[in-house]
N, C-alpha and C. Protein backbone atom coordinates (compact mmCIF):
# COMPACT_ATOMS: atom_id res chain seq x y z
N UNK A 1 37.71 192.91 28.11
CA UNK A 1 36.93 193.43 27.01
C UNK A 1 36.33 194.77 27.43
N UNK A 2 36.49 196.28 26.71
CA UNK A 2 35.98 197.29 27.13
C UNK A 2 34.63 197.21 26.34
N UNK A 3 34.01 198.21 27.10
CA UNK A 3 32.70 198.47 26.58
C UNK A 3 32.60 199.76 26.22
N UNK A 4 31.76 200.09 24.70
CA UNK A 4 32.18 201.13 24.22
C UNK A 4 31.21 202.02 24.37
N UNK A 5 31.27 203.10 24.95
CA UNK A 5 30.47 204.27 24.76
C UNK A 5 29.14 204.22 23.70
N UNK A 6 27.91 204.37 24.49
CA UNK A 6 27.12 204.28 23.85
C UNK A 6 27.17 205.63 22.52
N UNK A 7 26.13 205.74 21.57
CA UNK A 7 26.13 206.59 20.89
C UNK A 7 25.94 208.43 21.03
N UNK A 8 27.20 208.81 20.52
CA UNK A 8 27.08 210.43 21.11
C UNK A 8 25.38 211.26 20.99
N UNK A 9 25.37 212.23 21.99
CA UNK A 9 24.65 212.66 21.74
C UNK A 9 23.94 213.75 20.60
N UNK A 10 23.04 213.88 19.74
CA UNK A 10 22.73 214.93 18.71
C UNK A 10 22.59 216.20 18.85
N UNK A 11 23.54 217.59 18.51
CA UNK A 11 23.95 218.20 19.09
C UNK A 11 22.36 219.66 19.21
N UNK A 12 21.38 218.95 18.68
CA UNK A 12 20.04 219.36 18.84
C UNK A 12 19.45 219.29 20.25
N UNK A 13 19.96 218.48 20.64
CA UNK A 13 19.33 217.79 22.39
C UNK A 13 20.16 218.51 22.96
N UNK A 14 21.71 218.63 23.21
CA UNK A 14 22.41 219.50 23.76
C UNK A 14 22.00 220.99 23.63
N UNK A 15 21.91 221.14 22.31
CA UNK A 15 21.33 223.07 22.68
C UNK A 15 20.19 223.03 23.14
N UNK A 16 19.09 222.08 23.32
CA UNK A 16 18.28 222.43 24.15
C UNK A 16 18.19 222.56 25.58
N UNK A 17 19.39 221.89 26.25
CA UNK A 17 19.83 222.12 27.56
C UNK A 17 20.56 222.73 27.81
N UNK A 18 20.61 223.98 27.13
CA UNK A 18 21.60 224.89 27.71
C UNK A 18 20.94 226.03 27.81
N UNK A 19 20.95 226.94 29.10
CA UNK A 19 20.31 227.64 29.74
C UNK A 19 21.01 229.28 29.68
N UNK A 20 20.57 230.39 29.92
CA UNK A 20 21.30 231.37 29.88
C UNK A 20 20.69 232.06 31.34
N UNK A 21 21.82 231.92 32.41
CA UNK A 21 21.35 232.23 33.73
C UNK A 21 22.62 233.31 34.24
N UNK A 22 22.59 234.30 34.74
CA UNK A 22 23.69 235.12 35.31
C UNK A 22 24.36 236.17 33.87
N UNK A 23 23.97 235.44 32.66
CA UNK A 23 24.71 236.10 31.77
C UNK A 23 25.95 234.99 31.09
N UNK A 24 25.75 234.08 31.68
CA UNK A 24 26.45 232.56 31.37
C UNK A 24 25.68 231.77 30.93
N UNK A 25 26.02 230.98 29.63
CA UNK A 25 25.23 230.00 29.03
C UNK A 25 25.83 228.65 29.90
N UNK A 26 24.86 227.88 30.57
CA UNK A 26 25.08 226.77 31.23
C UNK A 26 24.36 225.29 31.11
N UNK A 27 24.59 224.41 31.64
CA UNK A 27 24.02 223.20 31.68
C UNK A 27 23.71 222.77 33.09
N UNK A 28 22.32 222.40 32.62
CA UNK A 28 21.99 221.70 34.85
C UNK A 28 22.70 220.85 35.21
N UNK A 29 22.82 220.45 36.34
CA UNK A 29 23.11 218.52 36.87
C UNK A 29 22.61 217.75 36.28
N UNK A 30 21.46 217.98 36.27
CA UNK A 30 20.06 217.05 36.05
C UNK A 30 20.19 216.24 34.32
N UNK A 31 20.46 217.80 33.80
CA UNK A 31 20.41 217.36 32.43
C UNK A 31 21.68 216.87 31.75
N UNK A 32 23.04 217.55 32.83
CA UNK A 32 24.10 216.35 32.56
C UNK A 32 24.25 214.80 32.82
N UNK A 33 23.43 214.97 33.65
CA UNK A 33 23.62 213.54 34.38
C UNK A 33 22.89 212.59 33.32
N UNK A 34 21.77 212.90 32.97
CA UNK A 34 20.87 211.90 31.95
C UNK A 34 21.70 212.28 30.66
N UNK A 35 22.46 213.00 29.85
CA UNK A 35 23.19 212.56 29.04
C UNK A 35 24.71 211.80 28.89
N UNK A 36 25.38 212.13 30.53
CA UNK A 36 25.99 211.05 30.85
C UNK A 36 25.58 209.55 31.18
N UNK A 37 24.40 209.39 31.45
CA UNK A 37 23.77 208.26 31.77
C UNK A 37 24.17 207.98 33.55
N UNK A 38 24.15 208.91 34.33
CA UNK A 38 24.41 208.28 35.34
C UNK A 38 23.11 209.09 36.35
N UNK A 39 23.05 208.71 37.65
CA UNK A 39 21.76 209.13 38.20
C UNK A 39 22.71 210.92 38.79
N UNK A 40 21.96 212.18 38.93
CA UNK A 40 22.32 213.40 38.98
C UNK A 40 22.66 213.26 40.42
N UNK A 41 22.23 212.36 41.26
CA UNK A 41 23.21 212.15 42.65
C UNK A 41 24.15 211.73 42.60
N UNK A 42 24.81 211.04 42.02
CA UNK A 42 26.26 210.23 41.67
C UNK A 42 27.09 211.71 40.99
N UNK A 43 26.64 211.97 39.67
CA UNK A 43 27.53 213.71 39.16
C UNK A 43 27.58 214.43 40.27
N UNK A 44 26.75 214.73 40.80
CA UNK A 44 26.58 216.17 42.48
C UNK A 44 27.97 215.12 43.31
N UNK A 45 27.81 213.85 43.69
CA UNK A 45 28.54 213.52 44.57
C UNK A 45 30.39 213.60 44.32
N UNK A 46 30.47 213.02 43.08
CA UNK A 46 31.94 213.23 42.57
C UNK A 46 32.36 214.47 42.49
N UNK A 47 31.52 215.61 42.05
CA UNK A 47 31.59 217.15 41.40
C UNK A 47 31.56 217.69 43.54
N UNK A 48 31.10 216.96 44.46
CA UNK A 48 31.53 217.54 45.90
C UNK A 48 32.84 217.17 46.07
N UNK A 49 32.88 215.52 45.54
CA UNK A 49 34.53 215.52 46.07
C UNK A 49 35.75 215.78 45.68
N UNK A 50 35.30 216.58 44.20
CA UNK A 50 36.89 217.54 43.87
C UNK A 50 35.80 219.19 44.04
N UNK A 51 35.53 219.39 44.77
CA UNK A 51 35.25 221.17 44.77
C UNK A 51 36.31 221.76 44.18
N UNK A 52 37.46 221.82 44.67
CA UNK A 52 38.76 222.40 44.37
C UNK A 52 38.60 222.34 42.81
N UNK A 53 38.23 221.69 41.75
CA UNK A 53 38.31 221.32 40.59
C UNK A 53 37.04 222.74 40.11
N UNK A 54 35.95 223.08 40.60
CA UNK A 54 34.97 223.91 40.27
C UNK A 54 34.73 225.60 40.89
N UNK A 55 35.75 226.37 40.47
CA UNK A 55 35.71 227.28 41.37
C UNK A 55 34.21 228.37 41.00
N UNK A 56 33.96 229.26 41.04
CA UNK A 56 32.31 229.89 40.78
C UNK A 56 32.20 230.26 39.16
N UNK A 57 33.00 230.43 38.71
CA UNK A 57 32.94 230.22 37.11
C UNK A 57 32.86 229.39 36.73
N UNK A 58 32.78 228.33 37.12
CA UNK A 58 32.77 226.91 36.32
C UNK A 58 31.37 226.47 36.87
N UNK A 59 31.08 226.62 38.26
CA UNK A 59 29.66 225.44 38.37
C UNK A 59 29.07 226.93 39.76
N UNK A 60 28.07 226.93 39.26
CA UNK A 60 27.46 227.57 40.53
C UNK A 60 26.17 226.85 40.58
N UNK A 61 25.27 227.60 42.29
CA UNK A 61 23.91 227.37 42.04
C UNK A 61 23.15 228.17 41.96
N UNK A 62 21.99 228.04 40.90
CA UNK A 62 21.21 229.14 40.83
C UNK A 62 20.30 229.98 42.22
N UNK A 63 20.11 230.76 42.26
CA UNK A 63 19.03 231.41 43.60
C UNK A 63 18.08 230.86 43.72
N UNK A 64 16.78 230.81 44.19
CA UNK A 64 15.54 230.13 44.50
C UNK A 64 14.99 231.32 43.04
N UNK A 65 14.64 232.24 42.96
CA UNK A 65 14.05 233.32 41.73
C UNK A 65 14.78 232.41 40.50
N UNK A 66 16.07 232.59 40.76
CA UNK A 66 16.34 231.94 39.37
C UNK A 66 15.67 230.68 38.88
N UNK A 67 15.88 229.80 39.89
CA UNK A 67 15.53 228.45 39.91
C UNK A 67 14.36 228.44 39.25
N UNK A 68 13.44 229.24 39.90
CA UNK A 68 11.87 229.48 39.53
C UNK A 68 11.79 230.01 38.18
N UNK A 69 12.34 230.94 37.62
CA UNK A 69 12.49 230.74 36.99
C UNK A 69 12.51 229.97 35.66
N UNK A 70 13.71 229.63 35.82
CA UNK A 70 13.95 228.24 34.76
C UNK A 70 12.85 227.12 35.09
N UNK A 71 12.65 226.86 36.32
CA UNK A 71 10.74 225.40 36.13
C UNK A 71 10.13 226.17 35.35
N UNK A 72 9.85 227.36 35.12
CA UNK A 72 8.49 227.71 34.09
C UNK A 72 9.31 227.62 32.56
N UNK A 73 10.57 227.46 32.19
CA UNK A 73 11.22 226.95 31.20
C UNK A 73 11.14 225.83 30.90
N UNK A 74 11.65 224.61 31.81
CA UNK A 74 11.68 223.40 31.69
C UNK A 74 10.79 222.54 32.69
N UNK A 75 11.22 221.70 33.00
CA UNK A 75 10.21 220.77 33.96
C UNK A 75 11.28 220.17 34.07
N UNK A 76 11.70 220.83 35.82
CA UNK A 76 12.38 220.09 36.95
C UNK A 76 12.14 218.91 37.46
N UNK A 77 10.88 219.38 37.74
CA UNK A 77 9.87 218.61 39.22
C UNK A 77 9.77 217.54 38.40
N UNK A 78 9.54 216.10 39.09
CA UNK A 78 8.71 215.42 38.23
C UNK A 78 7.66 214.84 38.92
N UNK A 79 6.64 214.23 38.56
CA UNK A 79 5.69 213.58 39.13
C UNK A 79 6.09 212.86 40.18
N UNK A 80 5.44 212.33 41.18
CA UNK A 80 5.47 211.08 41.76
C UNK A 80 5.68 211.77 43.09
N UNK A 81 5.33 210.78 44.11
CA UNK A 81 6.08 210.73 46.16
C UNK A 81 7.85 210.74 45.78
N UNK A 82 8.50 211.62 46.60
CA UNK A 82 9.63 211.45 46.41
C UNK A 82 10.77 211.48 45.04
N UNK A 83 9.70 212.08 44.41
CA UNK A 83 11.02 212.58 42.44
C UNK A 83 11.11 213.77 42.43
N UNK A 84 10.53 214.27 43.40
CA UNK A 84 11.32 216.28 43.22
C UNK A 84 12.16 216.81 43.90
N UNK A 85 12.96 217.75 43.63
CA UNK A 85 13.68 218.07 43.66
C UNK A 85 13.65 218.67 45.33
N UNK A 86 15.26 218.39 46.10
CA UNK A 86 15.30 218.81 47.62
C UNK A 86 16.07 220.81 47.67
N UNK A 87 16.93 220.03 46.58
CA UNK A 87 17.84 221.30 46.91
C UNK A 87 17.84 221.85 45.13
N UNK A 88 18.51 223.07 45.62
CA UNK A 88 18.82 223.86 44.11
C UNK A 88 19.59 222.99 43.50
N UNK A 89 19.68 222.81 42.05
CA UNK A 89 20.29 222.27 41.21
C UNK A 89 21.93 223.25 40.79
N UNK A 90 22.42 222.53 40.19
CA UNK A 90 24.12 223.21 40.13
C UNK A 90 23.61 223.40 38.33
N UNK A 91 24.41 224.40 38.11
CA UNK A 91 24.85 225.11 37.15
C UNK A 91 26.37 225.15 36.69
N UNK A 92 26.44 224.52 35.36
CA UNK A 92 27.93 224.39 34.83
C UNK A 92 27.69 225.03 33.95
N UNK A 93 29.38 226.07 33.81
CA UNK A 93 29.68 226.80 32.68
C UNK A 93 30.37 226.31 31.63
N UNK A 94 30.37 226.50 30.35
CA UNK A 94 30.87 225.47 29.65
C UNK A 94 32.34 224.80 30.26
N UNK A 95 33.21 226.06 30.99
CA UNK A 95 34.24 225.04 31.56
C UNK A 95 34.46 224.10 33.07
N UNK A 96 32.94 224.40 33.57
CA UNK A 96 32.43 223.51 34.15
C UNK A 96 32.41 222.05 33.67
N UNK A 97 31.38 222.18 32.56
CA UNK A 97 31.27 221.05 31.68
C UNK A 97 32.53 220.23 31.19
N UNK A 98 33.58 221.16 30.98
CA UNK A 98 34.96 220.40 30.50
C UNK A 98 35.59 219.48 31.74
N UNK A 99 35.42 220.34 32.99
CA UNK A 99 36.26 219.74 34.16
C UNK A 99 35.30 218.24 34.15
N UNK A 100 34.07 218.49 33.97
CA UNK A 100 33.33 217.07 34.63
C UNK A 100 33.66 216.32 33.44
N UNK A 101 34.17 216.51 32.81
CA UNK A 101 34.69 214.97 32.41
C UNK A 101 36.01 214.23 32.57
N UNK A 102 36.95 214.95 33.53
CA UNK A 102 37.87 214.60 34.32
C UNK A 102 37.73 213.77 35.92
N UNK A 103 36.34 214.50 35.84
CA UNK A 103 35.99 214.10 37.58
C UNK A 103 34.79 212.81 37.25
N UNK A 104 34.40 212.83 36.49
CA UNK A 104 33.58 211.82 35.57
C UNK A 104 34.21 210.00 34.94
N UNK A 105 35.32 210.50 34.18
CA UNK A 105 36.15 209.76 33.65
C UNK A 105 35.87 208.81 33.29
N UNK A 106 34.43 208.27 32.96
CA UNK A 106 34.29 207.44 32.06
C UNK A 106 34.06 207.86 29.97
N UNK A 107 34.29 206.09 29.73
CA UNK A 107 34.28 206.99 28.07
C UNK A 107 33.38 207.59 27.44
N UNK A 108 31.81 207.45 28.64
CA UNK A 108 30.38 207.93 28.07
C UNK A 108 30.32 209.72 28.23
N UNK A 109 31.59 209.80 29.25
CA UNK A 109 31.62 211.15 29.68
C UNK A 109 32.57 211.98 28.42
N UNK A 110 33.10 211.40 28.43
CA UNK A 110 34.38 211.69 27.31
C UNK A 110 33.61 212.05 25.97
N UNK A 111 33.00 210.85 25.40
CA UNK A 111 32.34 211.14 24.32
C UNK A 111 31.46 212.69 24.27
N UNK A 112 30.37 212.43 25.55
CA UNK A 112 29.31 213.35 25.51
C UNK A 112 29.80 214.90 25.45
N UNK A 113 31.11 214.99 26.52
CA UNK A 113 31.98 215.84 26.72
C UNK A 113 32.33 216.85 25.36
N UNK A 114 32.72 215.93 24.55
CA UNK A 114 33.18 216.38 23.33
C UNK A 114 32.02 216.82 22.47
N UNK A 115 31.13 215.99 22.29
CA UNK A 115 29.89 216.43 21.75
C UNK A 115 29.18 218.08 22.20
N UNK A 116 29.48 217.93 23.67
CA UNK A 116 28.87 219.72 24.06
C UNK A 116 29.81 220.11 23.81
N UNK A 117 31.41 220.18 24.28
CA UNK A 117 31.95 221.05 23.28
C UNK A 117 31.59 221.81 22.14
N UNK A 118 31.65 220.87 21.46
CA UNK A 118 31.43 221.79 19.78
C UNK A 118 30.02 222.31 19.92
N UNK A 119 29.26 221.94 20.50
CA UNK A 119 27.51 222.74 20.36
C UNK A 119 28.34 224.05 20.75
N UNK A 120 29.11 224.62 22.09
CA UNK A 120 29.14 225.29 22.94
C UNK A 120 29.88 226.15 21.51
N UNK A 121 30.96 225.38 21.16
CA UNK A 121 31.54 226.65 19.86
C UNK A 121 30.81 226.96 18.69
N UNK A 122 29.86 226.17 18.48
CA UNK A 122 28.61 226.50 17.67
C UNK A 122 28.30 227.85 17.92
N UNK A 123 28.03 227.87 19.18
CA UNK A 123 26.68 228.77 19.48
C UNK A 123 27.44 230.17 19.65
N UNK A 124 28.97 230.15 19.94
CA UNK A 124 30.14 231.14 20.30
C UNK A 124 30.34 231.72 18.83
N UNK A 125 30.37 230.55 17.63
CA UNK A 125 30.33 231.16 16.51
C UNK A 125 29.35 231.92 15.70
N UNK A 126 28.27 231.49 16.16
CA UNK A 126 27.06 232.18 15.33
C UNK A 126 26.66 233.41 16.36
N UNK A 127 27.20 233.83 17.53
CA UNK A 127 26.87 234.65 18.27
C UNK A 127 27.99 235.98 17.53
N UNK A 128 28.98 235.46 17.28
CA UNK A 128 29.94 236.22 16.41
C UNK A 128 29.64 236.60 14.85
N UNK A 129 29.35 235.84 14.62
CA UNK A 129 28.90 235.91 13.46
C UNK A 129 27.50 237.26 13.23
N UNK A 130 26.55 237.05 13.72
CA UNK A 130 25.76 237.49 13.92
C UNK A 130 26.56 239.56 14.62
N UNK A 131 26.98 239.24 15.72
CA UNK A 131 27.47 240.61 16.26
C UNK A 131 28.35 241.35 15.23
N UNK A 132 29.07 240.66 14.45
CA UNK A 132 29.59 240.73 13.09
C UNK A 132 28.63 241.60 11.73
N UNK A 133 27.30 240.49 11.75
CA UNK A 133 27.13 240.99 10.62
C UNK A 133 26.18 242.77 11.11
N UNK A 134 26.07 242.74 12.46
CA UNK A 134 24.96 243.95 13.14
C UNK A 134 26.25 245.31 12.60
N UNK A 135 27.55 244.96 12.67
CA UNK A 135 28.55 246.05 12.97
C UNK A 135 28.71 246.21 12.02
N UNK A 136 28.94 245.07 10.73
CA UNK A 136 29.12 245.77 9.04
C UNK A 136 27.28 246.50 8.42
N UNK A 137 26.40 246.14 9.24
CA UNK A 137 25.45 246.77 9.02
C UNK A 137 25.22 248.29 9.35
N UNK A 138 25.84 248.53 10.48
CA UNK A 138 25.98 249.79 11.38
C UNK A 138 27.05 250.83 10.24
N UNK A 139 27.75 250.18 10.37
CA UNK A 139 28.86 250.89 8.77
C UNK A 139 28.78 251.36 7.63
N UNK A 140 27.52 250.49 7.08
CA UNK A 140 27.31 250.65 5.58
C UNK A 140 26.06 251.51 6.43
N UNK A 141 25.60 251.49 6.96
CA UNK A 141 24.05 252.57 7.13
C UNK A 141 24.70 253.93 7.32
N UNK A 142 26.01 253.87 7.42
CA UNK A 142 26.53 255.51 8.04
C UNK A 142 26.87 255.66 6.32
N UNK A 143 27.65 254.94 5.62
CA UNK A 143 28.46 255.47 4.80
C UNK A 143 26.70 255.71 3.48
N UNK A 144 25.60 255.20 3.55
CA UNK A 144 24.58 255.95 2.71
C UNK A 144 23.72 256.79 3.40
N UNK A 145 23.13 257.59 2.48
CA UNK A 145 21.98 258.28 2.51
C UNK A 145 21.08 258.24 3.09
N UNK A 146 19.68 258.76 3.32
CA UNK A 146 18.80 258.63 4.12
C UNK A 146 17.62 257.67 2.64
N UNK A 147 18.06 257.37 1.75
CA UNK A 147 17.24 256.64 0.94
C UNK A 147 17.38 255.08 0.55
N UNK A 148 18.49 254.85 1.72
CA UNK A 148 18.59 253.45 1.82
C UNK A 148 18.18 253.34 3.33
N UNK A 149 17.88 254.44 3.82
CA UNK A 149 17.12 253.81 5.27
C UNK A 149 16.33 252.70 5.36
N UNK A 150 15.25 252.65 4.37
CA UNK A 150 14.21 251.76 4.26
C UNK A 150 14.87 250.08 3.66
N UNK A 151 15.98 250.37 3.56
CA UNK A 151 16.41 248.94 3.01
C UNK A 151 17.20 248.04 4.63
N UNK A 152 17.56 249.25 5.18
CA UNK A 152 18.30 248.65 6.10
C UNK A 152 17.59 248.70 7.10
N UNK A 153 16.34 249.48 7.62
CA UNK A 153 15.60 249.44 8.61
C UNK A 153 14.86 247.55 8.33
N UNK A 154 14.27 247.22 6.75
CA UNK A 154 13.87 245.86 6.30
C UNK A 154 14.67 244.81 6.90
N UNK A 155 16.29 244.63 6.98
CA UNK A 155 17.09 243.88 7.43
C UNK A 155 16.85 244.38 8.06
N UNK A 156 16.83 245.09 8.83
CA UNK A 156 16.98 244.58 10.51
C UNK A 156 16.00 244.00 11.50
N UNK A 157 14.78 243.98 10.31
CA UNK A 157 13.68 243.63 10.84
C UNK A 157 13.85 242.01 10.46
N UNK A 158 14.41 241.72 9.55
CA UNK A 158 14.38 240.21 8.80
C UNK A 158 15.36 239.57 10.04
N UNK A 159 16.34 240.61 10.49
CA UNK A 159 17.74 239.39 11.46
C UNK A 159 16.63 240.03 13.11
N UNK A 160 15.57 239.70 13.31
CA UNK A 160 14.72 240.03 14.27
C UNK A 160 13.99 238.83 14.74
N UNK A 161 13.89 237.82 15.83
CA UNK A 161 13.81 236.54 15.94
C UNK A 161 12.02 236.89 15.89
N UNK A 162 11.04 235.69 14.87
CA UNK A 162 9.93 235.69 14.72
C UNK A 162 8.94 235.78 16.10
N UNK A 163 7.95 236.36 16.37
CA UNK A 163 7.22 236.65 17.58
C UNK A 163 6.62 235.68 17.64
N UNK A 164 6.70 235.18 19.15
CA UNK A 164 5.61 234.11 19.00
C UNK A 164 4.12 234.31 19.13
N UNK A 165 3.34 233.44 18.54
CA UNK A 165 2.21 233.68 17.98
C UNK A 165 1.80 233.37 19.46
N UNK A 166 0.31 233.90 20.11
CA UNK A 166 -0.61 233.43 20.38
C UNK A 166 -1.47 232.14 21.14
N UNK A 167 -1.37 231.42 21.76
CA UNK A 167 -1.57 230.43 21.89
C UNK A 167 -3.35 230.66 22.09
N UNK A 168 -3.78 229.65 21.37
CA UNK A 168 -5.06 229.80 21.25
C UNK A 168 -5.67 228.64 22.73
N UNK A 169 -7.30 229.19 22.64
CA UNK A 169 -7.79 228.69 23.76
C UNK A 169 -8.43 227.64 23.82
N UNK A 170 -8.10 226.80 24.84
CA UNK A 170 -8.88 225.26 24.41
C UNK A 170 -9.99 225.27 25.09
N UNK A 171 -11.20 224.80 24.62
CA UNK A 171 -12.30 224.29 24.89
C UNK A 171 -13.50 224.81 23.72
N UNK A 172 -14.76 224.87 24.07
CA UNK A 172 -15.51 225.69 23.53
C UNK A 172 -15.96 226.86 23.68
N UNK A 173 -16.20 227.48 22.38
CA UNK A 173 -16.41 229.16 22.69
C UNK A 173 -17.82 229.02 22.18
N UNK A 174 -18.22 230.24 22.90
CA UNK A 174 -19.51 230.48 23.01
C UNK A 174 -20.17 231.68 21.81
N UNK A 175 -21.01 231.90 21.67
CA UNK A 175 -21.95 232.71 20.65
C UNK A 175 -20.70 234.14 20.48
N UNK A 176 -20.84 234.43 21.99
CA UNK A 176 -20.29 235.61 22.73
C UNK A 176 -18.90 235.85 22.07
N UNK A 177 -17.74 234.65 22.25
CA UNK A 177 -16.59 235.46 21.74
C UNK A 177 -16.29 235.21 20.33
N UNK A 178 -17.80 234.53 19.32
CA UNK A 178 -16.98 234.54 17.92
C UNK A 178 -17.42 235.79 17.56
């Protein structure tokens, strides 16, 4: 009797683990391993014993800066004696990600596998899309006038990702800073 792959993952949770380090959008160990369901020492250990399978485009490790990095992004470390991290974590490129589910080979890998896939062409498409619509914008601003400036300077402010606000201060304020 096989046992079937638990339920794929939502491809919301996947883009949140994907990192942009070197100029490569990637995925940690860490965070493959908990959507494969297996512990991130078992992925590191199989992913050592085909190296040959991962050449530096496919899986690298980040630098100690980088590394540092990304903890003020996510939360590596975790609490406790003995839950943090010894060594740098590995970095897979999306065809990183494809090989480990050969070196993986279960059907939880398979499934999940497929699931980052398509996030990964998601994000390839709307990156196109987007570089797309900047270049028919660049085109039509040459072929008018200087009296549609103000329409197209507006778009470009609208395809401009929102600033983040502020984070306000916790505790109590005093006479002084209202």
């Amino acid at each position: 009797m096989s046992k079937h792959p638990s339920s794929t993952v939502p491809s919301e949770i996947i883009e949140q683990k994907i990192y942009l380090i070197r100029g490569h959008k990637v995925m940690l160990d860490a965070d493959l391993a908990e959507l494969y369901e297996v512990e991130t020492r078992t992925l590191n250990q199989a992913v050592k014993r085909n190296l040959n399978r991962f050449p530096k485009d496919f899986m690298f490790q980040p630098a100690a800066v980088e590394e540092a990095a990304l903890r003020s992004q996510i939360v590596i470390l975790k609490s406790g004696r003995g839950r943090h991290r010894k060594y740098l974590p590995y970095a897979f490129t999306e065809h990183g990600v494809l090989m480990l589910s050969s070196v993986l080979n279960s059907p939880r890998a398979v499934q999940v596998n497929i699931a980052i896939m398509r996030v990964f062409v998601k994000i390839r498409t709307l990156m196109a899309s987007h570089t797309d619509l900047i270049r028919r914008l660049d085109e039509m601003e040459k072929n008018y006038d200087t009296q549609f400036r103000v329409v197209f300077e507006a778009i470009r402010q609208l395809m401009e990702p929102a600033p983040v606000p502020p984070s306000r201060r916790i505790g109590f304020s005093t006479e002084e800073e209202k």
